[in-house]
C-alpha atoms as a PDB file:
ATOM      1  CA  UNK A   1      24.574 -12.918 -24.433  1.00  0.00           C
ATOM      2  CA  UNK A   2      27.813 -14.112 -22.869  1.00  0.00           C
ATOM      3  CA  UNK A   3      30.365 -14.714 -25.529  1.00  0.00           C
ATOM      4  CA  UNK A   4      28.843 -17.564 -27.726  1.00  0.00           C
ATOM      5  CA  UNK A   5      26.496 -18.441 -24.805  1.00  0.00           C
ATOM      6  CA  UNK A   6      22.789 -17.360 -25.207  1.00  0.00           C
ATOM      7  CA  UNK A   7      20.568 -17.382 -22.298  1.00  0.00           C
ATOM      8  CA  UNK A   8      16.858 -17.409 -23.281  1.00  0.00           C
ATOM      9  CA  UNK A   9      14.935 -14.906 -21.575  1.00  0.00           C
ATOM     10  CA  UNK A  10      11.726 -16.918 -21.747  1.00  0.00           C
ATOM     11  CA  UNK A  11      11.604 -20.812 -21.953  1.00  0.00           C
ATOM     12  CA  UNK A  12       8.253 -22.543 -22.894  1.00  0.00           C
ATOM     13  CA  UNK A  13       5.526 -20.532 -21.703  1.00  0.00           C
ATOM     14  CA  UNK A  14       2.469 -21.152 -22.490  1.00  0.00           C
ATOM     15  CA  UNK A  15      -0.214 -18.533 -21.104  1.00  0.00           C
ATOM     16  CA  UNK A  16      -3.728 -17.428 -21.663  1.00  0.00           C
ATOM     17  CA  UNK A  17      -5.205 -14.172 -20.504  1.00  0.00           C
ATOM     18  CA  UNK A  18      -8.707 -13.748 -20.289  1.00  0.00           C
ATOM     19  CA  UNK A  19     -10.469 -10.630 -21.529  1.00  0.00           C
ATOM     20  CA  UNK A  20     -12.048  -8.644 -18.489  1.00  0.00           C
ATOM     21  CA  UNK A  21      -9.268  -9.856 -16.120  1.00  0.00           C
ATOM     22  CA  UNK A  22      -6.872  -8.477 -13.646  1.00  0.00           C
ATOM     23  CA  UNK A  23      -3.567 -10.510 -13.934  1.00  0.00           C
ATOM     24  CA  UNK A  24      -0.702 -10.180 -12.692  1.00  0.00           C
ATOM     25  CA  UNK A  25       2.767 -11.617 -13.262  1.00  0.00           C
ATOM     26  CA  UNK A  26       5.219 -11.809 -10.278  1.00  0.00           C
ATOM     27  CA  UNK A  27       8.623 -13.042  -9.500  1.00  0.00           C
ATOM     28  CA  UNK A  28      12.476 -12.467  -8.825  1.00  0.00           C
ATOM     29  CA  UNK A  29      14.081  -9.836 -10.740  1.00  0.00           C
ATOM     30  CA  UNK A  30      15.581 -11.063 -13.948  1.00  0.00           C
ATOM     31  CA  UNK A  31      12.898 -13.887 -14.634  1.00  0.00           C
ATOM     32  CA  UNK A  32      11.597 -12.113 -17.284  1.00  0.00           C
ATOM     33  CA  UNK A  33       8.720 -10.423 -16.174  1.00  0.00           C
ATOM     34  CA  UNK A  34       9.308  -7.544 -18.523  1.00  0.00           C
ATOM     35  CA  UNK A  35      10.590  -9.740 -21.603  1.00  0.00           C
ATOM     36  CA  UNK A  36       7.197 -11.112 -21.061  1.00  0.00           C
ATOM     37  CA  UNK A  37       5.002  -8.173 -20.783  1.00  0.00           C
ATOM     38  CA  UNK A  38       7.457  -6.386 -23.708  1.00  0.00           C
ATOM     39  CA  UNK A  39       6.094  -9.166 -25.800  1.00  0.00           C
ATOM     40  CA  UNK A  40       2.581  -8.749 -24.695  1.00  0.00           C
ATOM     41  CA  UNK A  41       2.451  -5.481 -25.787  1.00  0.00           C
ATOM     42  CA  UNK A  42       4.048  -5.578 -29.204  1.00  0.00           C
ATOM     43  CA  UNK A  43       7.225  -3.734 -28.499  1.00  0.00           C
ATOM     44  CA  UNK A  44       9.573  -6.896 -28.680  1.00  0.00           C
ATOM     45  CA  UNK A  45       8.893  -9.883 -30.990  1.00  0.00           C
ATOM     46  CA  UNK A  46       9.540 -13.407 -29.156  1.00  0.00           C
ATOM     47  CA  UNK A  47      12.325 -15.500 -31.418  1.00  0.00           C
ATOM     48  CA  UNK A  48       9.860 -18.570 -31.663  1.00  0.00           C
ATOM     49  CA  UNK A  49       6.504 -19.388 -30.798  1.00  0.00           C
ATOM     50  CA  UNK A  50       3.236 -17.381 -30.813  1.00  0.00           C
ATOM     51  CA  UNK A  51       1.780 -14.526 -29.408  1.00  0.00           C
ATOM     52  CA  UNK A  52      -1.592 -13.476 -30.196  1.00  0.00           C
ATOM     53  CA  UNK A  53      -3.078 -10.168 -28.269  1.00  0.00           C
ATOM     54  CA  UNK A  54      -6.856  -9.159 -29.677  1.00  0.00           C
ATOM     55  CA  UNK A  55      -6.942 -11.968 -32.449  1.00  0.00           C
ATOM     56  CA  UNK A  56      -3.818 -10.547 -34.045  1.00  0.00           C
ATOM     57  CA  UNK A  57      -0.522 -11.878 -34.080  1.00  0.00           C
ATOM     58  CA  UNK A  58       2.162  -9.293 -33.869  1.00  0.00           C
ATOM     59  CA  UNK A  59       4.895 -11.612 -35.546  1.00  0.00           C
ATOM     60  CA  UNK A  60       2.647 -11.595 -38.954  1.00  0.00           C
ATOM     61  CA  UNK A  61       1.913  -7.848 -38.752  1.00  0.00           C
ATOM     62  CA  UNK A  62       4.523  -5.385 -40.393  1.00  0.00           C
ATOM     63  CA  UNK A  63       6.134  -2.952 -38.283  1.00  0.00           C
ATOM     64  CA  UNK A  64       4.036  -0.123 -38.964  1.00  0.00           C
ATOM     65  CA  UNK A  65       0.759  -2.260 -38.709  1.00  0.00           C
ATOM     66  CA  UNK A  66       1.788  -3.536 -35.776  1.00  0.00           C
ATOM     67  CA  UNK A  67       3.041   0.428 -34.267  1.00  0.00           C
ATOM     68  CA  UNK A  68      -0.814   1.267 -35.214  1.00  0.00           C
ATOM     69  CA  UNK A  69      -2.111  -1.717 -33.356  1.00  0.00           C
ATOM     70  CA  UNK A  70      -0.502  -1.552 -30.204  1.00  0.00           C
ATOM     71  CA  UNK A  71      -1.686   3.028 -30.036  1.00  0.00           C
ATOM     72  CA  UNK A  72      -5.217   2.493 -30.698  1.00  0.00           C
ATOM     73  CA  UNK A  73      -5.483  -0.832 -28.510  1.00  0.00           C
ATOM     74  CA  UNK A  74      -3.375  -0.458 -26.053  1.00  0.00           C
ATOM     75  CA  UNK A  75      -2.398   1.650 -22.395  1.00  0.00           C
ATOM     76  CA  UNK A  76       0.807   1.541 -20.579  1.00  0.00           C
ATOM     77  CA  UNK A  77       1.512   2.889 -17.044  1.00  0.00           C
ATOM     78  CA  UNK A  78       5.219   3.210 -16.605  1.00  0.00           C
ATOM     79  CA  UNK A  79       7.175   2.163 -13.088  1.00  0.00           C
ATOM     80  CA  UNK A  80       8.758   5.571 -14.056  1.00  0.00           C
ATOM     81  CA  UNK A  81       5.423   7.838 -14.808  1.00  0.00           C
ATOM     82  CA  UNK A  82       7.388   8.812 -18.206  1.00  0.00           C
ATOM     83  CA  UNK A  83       5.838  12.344 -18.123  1.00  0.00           C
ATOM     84  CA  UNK A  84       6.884  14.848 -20.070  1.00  0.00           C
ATOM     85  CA  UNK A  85       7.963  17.809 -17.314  1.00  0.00           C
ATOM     86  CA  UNK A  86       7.283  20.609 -19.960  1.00  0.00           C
ATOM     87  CA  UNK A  87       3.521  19.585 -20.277  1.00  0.00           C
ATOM     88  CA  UNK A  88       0.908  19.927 -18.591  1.00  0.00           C
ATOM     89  CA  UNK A  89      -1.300  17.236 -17.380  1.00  0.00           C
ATOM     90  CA  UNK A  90      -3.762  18.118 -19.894  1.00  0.00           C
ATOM     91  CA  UNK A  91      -1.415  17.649 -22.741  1.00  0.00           C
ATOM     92  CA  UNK A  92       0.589  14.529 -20.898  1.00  0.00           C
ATOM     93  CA  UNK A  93      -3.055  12.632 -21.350  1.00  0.00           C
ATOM     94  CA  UNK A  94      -3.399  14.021 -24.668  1.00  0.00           C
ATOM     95  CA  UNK A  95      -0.476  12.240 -25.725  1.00  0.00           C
ATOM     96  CA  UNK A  96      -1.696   9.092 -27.149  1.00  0.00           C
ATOM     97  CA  UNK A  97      -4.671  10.519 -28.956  1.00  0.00           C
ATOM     98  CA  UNK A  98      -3.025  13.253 -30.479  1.00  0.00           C
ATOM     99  CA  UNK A  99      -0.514  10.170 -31.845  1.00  0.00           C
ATOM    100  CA  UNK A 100      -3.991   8.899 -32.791  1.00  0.00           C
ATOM    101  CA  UNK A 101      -4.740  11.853 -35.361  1.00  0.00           C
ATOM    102  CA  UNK A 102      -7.323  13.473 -32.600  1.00  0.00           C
ATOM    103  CA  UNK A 103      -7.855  17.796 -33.293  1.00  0.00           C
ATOM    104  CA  UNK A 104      -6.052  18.969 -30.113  1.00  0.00           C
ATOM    105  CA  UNK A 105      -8.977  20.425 -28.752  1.00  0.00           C
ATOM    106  CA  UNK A 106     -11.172  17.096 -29.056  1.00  0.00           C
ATOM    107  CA  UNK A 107      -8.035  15.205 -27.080  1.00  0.00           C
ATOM    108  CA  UNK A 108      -7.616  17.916 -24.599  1.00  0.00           C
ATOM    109  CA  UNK A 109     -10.963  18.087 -23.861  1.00  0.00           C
ATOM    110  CA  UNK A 110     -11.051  14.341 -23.385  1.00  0.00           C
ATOM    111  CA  UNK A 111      -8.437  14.328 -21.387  1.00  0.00           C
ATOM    112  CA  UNK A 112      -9.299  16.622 -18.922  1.00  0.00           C
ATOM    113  CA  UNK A 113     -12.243  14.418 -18.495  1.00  0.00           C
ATOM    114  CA  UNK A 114     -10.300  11.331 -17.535  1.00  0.00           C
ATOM    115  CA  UNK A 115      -8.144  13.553 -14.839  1.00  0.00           C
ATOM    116  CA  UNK A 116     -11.222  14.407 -13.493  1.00  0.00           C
ATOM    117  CA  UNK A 117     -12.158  10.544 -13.874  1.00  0.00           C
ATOM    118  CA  UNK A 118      -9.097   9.878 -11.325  1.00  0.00           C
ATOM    119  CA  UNK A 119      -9.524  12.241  -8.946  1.00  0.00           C
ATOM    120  CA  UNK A 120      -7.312  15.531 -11.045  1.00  0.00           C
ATOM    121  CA  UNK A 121      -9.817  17.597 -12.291  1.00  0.00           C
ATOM    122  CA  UNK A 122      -8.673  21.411 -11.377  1.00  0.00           C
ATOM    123  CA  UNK A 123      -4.793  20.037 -11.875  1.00  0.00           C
ATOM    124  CA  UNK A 124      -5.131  20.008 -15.862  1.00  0.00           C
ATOM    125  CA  UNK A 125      -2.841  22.664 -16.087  1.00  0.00           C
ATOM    126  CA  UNK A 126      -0.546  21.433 -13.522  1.00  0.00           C
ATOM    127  CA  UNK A 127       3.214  20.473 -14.896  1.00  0.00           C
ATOM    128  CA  UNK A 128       4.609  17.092 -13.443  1.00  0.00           C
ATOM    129  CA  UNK A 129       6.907  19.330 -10.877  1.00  0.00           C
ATOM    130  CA  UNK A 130       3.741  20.706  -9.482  1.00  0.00           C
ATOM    131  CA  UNK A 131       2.158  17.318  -8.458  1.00  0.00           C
ATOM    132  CA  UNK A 132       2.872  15.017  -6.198  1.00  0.00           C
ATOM    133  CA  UNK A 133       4.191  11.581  -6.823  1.00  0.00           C
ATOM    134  CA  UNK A 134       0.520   9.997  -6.180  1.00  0.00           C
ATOM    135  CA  UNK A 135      -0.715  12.484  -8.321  1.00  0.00           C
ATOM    136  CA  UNK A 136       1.677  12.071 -11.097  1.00  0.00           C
ATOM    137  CA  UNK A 137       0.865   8.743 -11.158  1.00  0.00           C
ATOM    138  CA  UNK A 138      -2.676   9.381 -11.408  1.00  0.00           C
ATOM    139  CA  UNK A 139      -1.612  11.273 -14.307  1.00  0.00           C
ATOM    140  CA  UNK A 140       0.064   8.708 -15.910  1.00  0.00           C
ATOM    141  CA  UNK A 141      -3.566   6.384 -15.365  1.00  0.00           C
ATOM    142  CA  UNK A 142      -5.047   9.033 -17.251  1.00  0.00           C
ATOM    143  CA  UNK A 143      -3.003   8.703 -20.058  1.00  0.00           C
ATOM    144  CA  UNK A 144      -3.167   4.936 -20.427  1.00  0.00           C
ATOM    145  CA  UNK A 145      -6.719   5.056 -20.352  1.00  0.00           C
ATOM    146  CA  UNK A 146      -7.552   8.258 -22.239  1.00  0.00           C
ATOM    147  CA  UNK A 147      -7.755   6.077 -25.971  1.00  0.00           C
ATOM    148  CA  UNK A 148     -10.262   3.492 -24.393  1.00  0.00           C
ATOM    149  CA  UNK A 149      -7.780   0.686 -24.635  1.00  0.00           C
ATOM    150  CA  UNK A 150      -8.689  -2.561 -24.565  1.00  0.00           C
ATOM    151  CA  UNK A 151      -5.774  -3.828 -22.790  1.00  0.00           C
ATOM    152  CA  UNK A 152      -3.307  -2.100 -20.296  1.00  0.00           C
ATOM    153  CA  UNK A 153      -0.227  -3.070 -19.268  1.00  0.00           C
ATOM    154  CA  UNK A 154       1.583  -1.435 -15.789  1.00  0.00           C
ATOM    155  CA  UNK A 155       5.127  -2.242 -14.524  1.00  0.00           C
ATOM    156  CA  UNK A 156       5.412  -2.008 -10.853  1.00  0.00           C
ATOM    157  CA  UNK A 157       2.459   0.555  -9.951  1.00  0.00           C
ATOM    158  CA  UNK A 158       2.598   0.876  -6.590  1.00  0.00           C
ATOM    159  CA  UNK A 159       6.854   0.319  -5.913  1.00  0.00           C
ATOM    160  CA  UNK A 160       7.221   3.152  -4.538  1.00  0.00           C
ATOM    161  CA  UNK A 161       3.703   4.403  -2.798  1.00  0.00           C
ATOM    162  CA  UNK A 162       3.076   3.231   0.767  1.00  0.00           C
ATOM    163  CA  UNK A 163       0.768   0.745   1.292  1.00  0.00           C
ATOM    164  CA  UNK A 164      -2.734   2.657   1.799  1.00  0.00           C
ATOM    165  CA  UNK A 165      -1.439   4.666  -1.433  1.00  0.00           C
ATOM    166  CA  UNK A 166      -0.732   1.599  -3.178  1.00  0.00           C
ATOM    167  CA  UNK A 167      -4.480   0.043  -2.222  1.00  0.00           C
ATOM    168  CA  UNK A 168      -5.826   3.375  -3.318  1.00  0.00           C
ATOM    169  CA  UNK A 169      -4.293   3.120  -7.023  1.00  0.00           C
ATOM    170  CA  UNK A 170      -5.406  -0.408  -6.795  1.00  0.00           C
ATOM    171  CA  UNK A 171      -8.835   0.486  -6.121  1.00  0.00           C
ATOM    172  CA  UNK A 172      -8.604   3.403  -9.307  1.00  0.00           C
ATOM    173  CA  UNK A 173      -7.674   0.235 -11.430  1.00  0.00           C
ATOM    174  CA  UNK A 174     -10.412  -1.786 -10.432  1.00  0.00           C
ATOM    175  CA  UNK A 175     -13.389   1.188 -10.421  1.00  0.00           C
ATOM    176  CA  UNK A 176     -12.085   3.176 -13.522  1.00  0.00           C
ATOM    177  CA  UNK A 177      -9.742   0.824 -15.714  1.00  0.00           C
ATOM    178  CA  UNK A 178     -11.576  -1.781 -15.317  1.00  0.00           C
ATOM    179  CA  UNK A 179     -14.584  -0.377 -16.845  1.00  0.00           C
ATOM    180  CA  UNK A 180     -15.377  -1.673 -20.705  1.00  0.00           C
ATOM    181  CA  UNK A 181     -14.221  -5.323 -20.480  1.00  0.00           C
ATOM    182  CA  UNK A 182     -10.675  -4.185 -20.532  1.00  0.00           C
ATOM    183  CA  UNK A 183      -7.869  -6.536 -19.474  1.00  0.00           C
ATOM    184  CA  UNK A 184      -4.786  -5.070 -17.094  1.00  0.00           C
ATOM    185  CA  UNK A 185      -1.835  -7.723 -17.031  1.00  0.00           C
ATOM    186  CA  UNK A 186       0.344  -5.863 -13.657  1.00  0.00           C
ATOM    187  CA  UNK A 187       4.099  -6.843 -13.074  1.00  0.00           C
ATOM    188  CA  UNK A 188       4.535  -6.758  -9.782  1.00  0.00           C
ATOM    189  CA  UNK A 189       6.597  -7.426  -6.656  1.00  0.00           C
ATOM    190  CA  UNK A 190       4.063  -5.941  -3.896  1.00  0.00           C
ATOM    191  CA  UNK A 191       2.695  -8.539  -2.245  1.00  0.00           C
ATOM    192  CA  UNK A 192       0.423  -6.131  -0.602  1.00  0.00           C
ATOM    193  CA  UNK A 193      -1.934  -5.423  -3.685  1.00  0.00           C
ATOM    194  CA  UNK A 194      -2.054  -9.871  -4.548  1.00  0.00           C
ATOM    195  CA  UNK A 195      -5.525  -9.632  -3.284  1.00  0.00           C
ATOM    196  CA  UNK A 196      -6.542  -7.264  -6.242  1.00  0.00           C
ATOM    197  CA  UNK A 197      -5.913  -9.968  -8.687  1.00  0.00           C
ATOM    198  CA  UNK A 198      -8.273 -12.240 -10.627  1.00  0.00           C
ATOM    199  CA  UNK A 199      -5.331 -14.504 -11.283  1.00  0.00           C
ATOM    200  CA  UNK A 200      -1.468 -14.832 -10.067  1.00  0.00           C
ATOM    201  CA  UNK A 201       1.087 -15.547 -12.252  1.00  0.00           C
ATOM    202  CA  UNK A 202       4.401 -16.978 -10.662  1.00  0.00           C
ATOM    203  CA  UNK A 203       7.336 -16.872 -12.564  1.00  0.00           C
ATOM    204  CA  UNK A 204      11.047 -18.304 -12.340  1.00  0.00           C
ATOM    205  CA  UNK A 205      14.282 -18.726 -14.567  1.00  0.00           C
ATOM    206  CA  UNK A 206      11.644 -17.269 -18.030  1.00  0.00           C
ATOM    207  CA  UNK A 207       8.923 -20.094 -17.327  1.00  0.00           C
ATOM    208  CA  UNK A 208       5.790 -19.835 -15.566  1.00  0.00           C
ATOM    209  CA  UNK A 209       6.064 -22.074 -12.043  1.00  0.00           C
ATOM    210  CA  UNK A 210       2.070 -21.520 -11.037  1.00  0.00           C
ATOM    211  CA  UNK A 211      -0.900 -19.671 -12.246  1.00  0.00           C
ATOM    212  CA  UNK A 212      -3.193 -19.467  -9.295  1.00  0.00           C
ATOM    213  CA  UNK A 213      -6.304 -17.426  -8.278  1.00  0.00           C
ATOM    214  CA  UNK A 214      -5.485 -18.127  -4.476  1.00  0.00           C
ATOM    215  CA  UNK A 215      -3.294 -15.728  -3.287  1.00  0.00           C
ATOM    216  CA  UNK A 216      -3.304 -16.667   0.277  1.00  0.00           C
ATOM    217  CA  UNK A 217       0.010 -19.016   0.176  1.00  0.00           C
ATOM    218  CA  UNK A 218       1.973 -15.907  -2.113  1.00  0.00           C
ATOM    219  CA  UNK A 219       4.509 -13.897  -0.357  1.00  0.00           C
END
């Protein structure tokens, strides 16, 4: 907001995603990528219009309803990690189901067998400064998928691996999150992992310019 000026972040979209599917949503910074995926996942609530996620529609929900929702149904993988450095990985991936009312023992135990699930198992009681970046980010995986969400959200997963670590985390997304039916929606600007995607999302000035499954002409 600009004075008395508002500038929507979002103008008119009007978007299905499909249960099972790897989407992603690309575009210039400040399109409103993560207005979008905020909205997705329950943490903002659009000013009009519908969003539905699962059958439910946040907007109808109360606040707490909705806060319950969005831990036991949804993952999020960070651009950031957003680890806690004082914990270990066993208790970073513990995290949600602890929030969940899991005994710590059940949720650590669990955990543990989603690091191993991505590739950690021996690092449980690793602290963030003891892992690498690739492997704090496999941490952070863990953690979105440790609840068996149905849907998982990621902003910018790969920005800052190289390219063979980037199709590698890729790869983890497809052979482990993927499993159950789940849905990931990634915001993205690495052209590199396109290929990974059921369907493309192209976005511009808050609307939606393309939804395509060909990624051939996407840069």
């Amino acid at each position: 907001m600009s004075g008395q000026t508002v500038t929507p972040a979002l103008r008119g979209i009007d978007l299905e995603i499909n249960q099972g599917e790897l989407f992603m949503l690309v575009g210039p910074s400040g399109c409103g990528k993560t207005t979008l995926i905020s909205i997705l996942a329950g943490i903002l609530l659009q000013d009009t219009g519908t969003c539905t996620v699962l059958g439910q529609n946040f907007k109808e929900m109360k606040d707490s309803a909705r806060t319950a929702f969005r831990g036991a149904t949804l993952g999020f993988v960070f651009q950031a990690y957003n680890l806690i450095p004082t914990l270990t990985a066993v208790e970073n991936v513990s995290i949600p189901l602890l929030l969940l009312g899991t005994p710590r023992a059940e949720a650590e135990a669990r955990a543990a067998a989603v690091l191993a699930k991505v590739g950690l198992a021996g690092r449980e009681r690793s602290r963030p400064a003891q892992l690498s970046g690739g492997q704090q980010q496999r941490v952070a995986i863990a953690r979105a998928l440790v609840h068996n969400p149905q849907v998982i959200v990621c902003d910018e997963p790969t920005s800052a691996l190289d390219k063979d670590a980037g199709h590698n985390v890729m790869e983890l997304f497809r052979e482990v999150a993927m499993d159950d039916n789940r849905t990931l929606v990634i915001v993205t600007h690495d052209n590199r992992i396109f290929q990974f995607a059921d369907r493309i999302a192209v976005m511009s000035d808050g609307k939606i310019e393309q939804i395509t499954s060909d990624v051939t002409n996407l840069h």
